[in-house]
C-alpha atoms as a PDB file:
ATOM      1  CA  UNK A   1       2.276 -16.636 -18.377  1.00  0.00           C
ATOM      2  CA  UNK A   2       5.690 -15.002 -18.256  1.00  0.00           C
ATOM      3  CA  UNK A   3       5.466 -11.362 -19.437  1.00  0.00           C
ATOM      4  CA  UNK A   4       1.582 -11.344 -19.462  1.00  0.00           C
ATOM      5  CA  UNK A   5       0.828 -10.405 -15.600  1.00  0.00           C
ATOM      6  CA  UNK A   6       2.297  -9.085 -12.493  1.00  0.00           C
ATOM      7  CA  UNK A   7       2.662 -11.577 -10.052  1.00  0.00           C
ATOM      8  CA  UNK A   8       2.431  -7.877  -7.463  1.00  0.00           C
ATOM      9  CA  UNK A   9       2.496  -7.595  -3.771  1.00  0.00           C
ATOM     10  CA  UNK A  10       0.502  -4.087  -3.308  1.00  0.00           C
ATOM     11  CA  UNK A  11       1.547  -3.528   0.623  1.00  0.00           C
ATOM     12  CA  UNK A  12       5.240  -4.575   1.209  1.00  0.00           C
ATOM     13  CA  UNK A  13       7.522  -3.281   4.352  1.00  0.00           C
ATOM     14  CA  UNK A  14      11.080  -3.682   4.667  1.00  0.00           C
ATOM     15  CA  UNK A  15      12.833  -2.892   7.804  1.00  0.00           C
ATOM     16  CA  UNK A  16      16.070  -0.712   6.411  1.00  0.00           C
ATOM     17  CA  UNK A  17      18.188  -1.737   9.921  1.00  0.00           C
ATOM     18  CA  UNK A  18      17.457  -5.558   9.438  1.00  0.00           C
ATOM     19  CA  UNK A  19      18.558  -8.006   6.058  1.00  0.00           C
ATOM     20  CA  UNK A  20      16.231  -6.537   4.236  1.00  0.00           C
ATOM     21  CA  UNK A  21      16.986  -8.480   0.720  1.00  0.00           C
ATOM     22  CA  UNK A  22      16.197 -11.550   2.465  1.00  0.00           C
ATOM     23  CA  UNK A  23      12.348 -10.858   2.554  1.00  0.00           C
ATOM     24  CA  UNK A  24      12.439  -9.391  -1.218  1.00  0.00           C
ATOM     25  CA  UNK A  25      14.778 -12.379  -2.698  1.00  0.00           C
ATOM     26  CA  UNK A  26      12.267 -14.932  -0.995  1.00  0.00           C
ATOM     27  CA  UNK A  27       8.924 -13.200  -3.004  1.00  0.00           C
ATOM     28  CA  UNK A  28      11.081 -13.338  -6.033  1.00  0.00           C
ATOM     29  CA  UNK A  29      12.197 -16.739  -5.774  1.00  0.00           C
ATOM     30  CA  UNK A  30       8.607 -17.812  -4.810  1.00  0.00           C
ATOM     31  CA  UNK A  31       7.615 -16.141  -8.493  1.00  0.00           C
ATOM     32  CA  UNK A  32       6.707 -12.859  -7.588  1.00  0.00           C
ATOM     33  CA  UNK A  33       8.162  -9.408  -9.789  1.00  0.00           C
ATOM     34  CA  UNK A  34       6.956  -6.429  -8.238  1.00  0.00           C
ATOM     35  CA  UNK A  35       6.404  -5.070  -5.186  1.00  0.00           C
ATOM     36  CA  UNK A  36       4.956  -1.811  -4.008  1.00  0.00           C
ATOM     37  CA  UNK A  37       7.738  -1.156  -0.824  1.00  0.00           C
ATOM     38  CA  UNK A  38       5.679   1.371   1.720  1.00  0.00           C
ATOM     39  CA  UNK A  39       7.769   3.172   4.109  1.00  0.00           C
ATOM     40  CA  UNK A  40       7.606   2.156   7.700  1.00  0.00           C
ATOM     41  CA  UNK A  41       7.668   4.891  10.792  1.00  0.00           C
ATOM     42  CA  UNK A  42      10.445   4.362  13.278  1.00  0.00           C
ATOM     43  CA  UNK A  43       9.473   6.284  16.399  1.00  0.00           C
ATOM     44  CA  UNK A  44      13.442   5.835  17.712  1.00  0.00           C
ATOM     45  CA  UNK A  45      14.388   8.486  15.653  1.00  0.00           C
ATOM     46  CA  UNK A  46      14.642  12.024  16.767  1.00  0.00           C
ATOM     47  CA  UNK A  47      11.502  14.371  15.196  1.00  0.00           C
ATOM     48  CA  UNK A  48      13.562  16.533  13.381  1.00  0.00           C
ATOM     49  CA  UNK A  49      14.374  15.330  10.037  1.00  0.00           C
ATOM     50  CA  UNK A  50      11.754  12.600  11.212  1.00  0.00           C
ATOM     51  CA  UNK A  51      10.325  12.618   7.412  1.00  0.00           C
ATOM     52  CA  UNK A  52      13.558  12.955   5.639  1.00  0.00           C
ATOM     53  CA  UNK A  53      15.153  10.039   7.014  1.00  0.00           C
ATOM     54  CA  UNK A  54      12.226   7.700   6.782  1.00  0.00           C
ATOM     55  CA  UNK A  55      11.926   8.287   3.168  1.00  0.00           C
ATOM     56  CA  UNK A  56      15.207   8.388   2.219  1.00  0.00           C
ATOM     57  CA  UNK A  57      15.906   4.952   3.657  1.00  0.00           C
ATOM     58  CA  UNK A  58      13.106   3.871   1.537  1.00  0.00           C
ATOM     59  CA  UNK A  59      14.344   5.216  -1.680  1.00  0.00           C
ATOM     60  CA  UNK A  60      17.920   3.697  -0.762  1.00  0.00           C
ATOM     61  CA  UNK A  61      16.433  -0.184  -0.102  1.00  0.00           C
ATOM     62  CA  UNK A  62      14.043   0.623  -3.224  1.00  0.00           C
ATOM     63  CA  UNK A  63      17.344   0.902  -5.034  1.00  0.00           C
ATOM     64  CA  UNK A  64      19.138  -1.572  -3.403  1.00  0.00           C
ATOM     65  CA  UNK A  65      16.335  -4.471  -4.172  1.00  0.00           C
ATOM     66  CA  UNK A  66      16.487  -2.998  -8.060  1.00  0.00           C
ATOM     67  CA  UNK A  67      20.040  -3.645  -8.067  1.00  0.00           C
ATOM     68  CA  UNK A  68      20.077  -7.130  -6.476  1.00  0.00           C
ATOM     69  CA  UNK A  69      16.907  -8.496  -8.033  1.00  0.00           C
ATOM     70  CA  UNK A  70      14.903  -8.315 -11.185  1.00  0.00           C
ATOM     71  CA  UNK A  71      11.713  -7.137  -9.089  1.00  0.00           C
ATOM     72  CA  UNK A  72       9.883  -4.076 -10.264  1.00  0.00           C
ATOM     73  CA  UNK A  73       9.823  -1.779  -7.401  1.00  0.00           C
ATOM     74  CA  UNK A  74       7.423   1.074  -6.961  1.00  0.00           C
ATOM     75  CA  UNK A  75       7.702   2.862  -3.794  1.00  0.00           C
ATOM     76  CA  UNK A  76       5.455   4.707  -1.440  1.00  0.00           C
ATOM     77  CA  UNK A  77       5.957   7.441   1.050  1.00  0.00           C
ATOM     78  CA  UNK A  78       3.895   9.687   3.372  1.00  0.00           C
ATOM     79  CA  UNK A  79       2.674   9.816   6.716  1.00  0.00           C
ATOM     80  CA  UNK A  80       1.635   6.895   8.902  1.00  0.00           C
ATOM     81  CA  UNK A  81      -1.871   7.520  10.445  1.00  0.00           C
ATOM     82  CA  UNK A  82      -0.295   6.979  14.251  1.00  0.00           C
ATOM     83  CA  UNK A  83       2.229   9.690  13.580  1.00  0.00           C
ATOM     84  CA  UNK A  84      -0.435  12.517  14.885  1.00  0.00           C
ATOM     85  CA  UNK A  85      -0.652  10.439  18.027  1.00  0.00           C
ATOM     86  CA  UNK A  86       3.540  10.490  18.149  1.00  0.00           C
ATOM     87  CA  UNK A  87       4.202  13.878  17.496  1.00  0.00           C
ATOM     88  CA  UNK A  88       1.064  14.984  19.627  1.00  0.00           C
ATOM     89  CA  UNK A  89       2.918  13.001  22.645  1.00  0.00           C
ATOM     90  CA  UNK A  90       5.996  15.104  22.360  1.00  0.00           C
ATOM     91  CA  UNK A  91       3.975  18.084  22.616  1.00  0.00           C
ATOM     92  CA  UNK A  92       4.814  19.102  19.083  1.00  0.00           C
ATOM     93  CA  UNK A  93       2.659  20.891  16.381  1.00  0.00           C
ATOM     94  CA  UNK A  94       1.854  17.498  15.451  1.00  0.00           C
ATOM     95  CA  UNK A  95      -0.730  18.692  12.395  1.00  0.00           C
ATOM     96  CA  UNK A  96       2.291  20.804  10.852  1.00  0.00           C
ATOM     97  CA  UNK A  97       4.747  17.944  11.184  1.00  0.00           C
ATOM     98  CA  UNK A  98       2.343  14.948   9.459  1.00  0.00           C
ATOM     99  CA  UNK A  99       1.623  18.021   6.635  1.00  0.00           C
ATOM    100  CA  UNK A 100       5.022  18.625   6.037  1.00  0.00           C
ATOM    101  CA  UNK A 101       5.353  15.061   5.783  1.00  0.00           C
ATOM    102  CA  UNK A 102       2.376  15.195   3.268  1.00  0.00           C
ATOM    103  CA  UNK A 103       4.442  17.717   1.471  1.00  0.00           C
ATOM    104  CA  UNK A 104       7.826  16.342   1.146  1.00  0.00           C
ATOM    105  CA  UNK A 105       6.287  13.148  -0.101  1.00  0.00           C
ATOM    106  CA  UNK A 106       4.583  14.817  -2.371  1.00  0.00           C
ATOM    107  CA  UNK A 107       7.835  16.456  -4.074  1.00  0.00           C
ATOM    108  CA  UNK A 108       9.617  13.121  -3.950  1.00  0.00           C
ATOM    109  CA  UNK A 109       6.323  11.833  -6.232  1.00  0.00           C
ATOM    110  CA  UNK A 110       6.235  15.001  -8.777  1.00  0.00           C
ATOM    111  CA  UNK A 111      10.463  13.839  -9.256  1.00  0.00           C
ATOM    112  CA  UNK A 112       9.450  10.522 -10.310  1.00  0.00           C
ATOM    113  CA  UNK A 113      11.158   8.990  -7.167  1.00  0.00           C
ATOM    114  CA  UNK A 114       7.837   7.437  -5.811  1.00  0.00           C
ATOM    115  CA  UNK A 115       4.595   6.058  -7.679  1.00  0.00           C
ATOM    116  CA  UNK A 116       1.876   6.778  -4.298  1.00  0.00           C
ATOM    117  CA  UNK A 117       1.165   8.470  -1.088  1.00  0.00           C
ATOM    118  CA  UNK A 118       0.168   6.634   1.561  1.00  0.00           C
ATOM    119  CA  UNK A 119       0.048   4.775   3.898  1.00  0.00           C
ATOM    120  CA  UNK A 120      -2.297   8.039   5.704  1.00  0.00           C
ATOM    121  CA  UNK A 121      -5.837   7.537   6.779  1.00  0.00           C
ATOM    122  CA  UNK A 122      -6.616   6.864  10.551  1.00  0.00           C
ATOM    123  CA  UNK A 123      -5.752   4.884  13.017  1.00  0.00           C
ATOM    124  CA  UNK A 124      -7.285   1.280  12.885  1.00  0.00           C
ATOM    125  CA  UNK A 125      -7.462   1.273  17.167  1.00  0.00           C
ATOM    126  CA  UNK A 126     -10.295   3.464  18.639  1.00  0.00           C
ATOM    127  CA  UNK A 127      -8.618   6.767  19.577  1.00  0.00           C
ATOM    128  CA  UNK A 128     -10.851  10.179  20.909  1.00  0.00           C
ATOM    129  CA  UNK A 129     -13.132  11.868  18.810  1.00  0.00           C
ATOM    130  CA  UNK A 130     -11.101  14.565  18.160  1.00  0.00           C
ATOM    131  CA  UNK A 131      -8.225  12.614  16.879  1.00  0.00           C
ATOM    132  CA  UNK A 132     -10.830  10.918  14.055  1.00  0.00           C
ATOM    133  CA  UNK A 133     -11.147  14.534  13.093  1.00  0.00           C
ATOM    134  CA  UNK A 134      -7.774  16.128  12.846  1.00  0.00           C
ATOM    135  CA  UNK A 135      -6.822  12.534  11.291  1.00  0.00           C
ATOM    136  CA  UNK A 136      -9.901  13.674   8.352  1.00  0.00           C
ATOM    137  CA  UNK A 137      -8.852  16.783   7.830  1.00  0.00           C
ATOM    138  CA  UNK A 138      -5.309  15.336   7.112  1.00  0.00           C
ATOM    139  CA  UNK A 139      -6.355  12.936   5.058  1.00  0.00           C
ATOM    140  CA  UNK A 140      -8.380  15.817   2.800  1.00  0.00           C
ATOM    141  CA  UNK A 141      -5.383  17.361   2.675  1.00  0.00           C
ATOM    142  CA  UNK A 142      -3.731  14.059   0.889  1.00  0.00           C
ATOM    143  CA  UNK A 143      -6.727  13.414  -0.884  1.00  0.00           C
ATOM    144  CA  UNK A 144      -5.951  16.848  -2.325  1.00  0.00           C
ATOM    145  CA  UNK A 145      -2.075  16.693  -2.863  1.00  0.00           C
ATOM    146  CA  UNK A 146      -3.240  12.944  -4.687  1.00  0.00           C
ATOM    147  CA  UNK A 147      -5.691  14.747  -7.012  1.00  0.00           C
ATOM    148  CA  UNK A 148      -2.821  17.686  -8.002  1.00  0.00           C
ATOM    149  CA  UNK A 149      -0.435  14.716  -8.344  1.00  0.00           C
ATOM    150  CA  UNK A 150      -2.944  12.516 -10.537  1.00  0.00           C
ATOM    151  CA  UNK A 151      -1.330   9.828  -8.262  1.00  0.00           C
ATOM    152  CA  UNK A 152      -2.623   7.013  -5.779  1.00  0.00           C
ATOM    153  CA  UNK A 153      -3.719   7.199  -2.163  1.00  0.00           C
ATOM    154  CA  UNK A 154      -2.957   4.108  -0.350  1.00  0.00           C
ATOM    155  CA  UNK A 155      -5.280   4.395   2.522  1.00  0.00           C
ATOM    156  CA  UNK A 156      -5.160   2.636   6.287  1.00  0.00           C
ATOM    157  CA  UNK A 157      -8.071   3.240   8.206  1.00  0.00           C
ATOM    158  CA  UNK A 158      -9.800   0.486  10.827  1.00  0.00           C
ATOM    159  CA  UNK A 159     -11.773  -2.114   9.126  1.00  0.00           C
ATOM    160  CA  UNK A 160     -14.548  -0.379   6.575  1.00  0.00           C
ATOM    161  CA  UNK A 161     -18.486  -0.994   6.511  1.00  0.00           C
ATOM    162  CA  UNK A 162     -20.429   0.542   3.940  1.00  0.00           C
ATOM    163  CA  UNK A 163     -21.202   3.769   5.770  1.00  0.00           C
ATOM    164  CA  UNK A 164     -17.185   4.257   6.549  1.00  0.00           C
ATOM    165  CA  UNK A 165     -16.842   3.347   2.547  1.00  0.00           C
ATOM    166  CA  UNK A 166     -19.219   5.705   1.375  1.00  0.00           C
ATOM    167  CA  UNK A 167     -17.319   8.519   3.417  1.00  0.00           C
ATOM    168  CA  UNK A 168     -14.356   8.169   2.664  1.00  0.00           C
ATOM    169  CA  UNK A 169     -15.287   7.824  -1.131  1.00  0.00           C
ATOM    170  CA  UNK A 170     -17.341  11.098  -0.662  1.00  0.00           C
ATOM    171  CA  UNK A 171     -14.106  12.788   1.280  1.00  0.00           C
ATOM    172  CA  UNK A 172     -11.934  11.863  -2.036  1.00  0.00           C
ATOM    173  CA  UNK A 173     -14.717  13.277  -4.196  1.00  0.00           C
ATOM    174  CA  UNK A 174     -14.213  16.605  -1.931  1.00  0.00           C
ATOM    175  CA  UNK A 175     -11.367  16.655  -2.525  1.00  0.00           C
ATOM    176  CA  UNK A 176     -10.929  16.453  -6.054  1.00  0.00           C
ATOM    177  CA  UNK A 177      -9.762  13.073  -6.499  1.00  0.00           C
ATOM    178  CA  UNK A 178     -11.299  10.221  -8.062  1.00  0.00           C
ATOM    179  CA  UNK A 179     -12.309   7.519  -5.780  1.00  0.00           C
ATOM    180  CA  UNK A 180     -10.960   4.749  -7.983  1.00  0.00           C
ATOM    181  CA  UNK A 181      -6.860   6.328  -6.943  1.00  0.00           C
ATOM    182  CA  UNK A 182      -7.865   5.625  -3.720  1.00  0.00           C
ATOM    183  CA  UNK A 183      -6.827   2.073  -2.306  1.00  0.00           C
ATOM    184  CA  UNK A 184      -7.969   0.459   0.687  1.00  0.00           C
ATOM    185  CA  UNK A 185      -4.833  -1.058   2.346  1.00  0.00           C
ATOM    186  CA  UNK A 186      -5.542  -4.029   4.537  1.00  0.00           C
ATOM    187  CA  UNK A 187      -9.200  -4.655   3.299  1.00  0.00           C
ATOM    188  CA  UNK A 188     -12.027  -7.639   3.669  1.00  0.00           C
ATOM    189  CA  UNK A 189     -13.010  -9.422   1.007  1.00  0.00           C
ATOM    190  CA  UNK A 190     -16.558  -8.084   1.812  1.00  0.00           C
ATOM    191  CA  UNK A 191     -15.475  -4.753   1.149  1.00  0.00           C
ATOM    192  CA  UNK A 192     -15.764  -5.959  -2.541  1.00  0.00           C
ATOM    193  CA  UNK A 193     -19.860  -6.275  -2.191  1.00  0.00           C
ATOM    194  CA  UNK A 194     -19.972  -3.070  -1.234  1.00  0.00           C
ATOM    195  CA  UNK A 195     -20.782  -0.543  -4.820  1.00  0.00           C
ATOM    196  CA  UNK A 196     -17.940   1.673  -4.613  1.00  0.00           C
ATOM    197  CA  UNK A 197     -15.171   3.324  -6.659  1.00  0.00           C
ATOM    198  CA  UNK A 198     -12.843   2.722  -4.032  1.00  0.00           C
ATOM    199  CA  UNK A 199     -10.025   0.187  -4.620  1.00  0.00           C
ATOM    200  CA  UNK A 200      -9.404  -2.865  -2.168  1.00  0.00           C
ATOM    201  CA  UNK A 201      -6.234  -4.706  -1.351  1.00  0.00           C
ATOM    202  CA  UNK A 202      -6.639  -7.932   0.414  1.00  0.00           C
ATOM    203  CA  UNK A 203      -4.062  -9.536   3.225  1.00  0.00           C
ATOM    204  CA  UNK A 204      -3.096 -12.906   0.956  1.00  0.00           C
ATOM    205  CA  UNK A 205      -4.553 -15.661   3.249  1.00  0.00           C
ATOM    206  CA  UNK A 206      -6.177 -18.598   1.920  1.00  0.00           C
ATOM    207  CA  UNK A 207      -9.362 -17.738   3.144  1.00  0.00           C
ATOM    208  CA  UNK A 208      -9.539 -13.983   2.129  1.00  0.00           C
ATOM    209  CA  UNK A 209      -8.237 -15.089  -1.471  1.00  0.00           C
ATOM    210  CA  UNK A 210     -11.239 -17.726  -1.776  1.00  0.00           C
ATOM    211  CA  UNK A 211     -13.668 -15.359  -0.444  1.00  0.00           C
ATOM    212  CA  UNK A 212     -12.310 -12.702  -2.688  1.00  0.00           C
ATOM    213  CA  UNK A 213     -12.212 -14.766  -5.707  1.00  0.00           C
ATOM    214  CA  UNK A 214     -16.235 -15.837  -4.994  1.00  0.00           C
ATOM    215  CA  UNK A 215     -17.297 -11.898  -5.422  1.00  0.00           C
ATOM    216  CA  UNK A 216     -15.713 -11.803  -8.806  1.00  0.00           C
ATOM    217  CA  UNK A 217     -14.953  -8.146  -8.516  1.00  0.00           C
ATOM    218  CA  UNK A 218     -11.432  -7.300  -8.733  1.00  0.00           C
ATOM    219  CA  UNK A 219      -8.777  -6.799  -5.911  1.00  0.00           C
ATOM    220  CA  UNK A 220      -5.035  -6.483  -5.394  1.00  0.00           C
ATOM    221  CA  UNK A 221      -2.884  -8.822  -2.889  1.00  0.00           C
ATOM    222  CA  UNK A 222      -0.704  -7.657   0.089  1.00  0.00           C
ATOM    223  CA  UNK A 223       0.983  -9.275   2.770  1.00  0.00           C
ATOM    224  CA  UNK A 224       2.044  -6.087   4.766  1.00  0.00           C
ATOM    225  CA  UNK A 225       5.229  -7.916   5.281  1.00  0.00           C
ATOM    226  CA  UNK A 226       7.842  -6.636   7.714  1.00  0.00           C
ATOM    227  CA  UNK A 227      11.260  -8.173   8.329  1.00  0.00           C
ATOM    228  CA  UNK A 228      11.215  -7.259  12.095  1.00  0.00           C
ATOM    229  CA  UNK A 229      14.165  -8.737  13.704  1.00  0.00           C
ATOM    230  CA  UNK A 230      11.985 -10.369  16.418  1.00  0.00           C
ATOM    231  CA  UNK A 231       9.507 -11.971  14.311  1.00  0.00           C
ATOM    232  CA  UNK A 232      10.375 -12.205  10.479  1.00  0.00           C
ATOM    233  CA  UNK A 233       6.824 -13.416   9.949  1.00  0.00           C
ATOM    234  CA  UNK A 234       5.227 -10.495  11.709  1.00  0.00           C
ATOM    235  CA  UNK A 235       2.721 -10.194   9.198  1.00  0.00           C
ATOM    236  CA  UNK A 236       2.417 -12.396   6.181  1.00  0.00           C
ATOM    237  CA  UNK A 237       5.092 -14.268   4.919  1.00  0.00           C
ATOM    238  CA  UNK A 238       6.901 -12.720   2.056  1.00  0.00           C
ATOM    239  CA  UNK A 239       6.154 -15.305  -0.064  1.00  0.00           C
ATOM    240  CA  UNK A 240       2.477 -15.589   0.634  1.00  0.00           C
ATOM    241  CA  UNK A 241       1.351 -13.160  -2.900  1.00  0.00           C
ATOM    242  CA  UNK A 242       2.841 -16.079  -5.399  1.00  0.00           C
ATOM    243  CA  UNK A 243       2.122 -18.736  -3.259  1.00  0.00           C
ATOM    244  CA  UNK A 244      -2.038 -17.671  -3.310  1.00  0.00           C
ATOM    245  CA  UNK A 245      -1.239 -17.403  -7.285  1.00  0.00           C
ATOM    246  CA  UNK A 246      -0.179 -20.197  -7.869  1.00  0.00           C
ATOM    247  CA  UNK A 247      -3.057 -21.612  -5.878  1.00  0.00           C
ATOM    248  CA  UNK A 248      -5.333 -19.797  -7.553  1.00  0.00           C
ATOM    249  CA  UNK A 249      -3.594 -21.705 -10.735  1.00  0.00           C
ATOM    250  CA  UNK A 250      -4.473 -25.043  -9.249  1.00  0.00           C
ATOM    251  CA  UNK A 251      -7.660 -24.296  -7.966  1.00  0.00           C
ATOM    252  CA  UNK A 252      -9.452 -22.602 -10.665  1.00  0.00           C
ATOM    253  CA  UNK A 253      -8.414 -24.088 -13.514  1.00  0.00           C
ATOM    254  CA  UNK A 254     -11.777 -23.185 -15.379  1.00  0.00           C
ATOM    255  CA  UNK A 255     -11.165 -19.267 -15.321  1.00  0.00           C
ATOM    256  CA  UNK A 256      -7.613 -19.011 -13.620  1.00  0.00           C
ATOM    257  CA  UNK A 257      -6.731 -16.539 -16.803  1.00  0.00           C
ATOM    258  CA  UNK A 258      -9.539 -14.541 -16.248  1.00  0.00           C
ATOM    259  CA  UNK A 259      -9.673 -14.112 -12.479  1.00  0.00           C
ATOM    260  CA  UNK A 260      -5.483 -13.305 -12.888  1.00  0.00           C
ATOM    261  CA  UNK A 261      -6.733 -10.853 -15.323  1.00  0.00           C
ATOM    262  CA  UNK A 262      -8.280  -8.829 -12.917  1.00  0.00           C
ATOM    263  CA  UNK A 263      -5.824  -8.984  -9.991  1.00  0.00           C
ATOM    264  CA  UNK A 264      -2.417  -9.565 -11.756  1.00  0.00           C
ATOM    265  CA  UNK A 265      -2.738  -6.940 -14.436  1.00  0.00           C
ATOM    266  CA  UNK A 266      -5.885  -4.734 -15.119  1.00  0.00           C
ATOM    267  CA  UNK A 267      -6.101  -3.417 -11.448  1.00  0.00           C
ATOM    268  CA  UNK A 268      -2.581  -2.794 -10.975  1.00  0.00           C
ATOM    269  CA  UNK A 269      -1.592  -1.313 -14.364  1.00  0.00           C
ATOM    270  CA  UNK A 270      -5.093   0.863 -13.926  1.00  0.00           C
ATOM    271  CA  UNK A 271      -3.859   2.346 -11.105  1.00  0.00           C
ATOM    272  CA  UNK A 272      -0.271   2.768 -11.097  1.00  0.00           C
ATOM    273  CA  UNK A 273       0.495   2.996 -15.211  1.00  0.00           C
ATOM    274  CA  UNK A 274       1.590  -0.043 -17.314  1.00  0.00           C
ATOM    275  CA  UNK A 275       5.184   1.936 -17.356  1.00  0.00           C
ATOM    276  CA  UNK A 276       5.691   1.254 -13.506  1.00  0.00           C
ATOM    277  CA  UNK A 277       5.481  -2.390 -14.571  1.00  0.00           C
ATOM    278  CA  UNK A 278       8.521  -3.784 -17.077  1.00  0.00           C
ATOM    279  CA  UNK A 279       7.470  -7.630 -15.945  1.00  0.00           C
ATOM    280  CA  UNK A 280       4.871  -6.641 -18.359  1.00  0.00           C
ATOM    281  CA  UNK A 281       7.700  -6.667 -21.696  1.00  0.00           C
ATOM    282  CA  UNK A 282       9.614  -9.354 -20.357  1.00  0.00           C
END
């Protein structure tokens, strides 16, 4: 098995002012080899330079968990969807801000420093019809910078039907990027009924993994970990990607190869480039 998949977490915080190798070291040592590390907001900090900082803490730890580990990182930066509501609070030109944002992450992607945009979509709470919109139009305007880039959008939105779906797959289209760069973050294994382009990455319970497995459509894993200081389980565990492998192993020991096919290789490599992936070679 070694060297032909990617045991990959999709959706993977660290927290940079907590132990952050602890959560990274325990996916390794669990089996896991790459990670896609998404940059968290931190609303402590001051707005100026808000972007900057956020980023370049994520590039450091990226670094950092290369140096200490044999993980494959890729990194993404941009935007989170509640950021609008932040700035907005302050009585800032919140729209400029969370496009700048947009902007800067963008040139950090065209240097090679990060493989996707994201996470910038919506909020998942219910918030006031205006804020859906403005949150659109800036996610048209990622959409956009995505389709220049030829690079992923990793999307968080609330929870998707097929009318939301069908949107947001005809918003990409608008904007001149191909649905299939676009990936659901935090998805139901429903979603994967559902004929669309769109990619889906599903939290790695036990449930959502069987249910996933039973569509026989292919997904990626996440755990949306975070190594908050109060609660280093906040999400998933950091483990929880290898552990539903290995289950996966166990349980479907018919078509294990095939159904690891999908999720540990073709999806990933498909839409982030076999070159982001060395566990691949090794």
């Amino acid at each position: 098995m070694k060297g032909e998949f990617i045991i990959f977490d999709n959706h993977f915080h660290l927290n940079y002012n907590n132990n952050f190798l602890n959560g990274a070291a325990r996916f390794e040592k669990a089996g896991g080899n790459a990670i896609n590390l998404t940059n968290l907001p931190d609303y402590s900090l001051p707005s100026g330079h808000y972007y900057e900082t956020i980023y370049d803490r994520t590039l450091k730890m990226a670094e950092i968990v290369r140096r200490e580990t044999e993980l494959d990182v890729l990194v993404t930066l941009g935007p989170y969807p509640t950021d609008l509501i932040h700035f907005g609070e302050m009585n800032l030109d919140a729209e400029k801000i969370v496009k700048d944002g947009i902007d800067r992450a963008s040139s950090l992607i065209l240097e090679n420093k990060a493989n996707a945009l994201g996470e910038v979509g919506r909020p998942h709470f219910p918030v006031p019809t205006e804020t859906v919109g403005n949150s659109n139009q800036l996610l048209e305007y990622a959409f956009s910078a995505c389709s220049d880039m030829k690079c992923p959008a990793i999307l968080h939105t609330e929870d998707l039907d097929k009318v939301k779906i069908k949107e947001l797959e005809s918003m990409a289209k608008r904007s001149g990027l191909d649905p299939k760069m676009v990936v659901k973050h935090h998805a139901l294994p429903e979603n994967l009924l559902i004929n669309s382009q769109i990619r889906f990455s599903i939290p790695a319970t036990r449930r959502f993994v069987r249910d996933s497995v039973s569509t026989e459509a292919g997904f990626l894993l996440e755990t949306d970990y975070v190594n908050d200081p109060n609660d280093d389980n906040r999400f998933l565990p950091p483990d929880s990607v290898p552990i539903r492998a290995k289950m996966i192993e166990q349980n479907y020991r018919g078509n294990w190869k095939e159904i690891f096919g999908k999720v540990f290789r073709d999806l990933p490599v498909e839409i982030f480039g076999k070159e982001n992936f060395k566990a691949l070679s090794r």
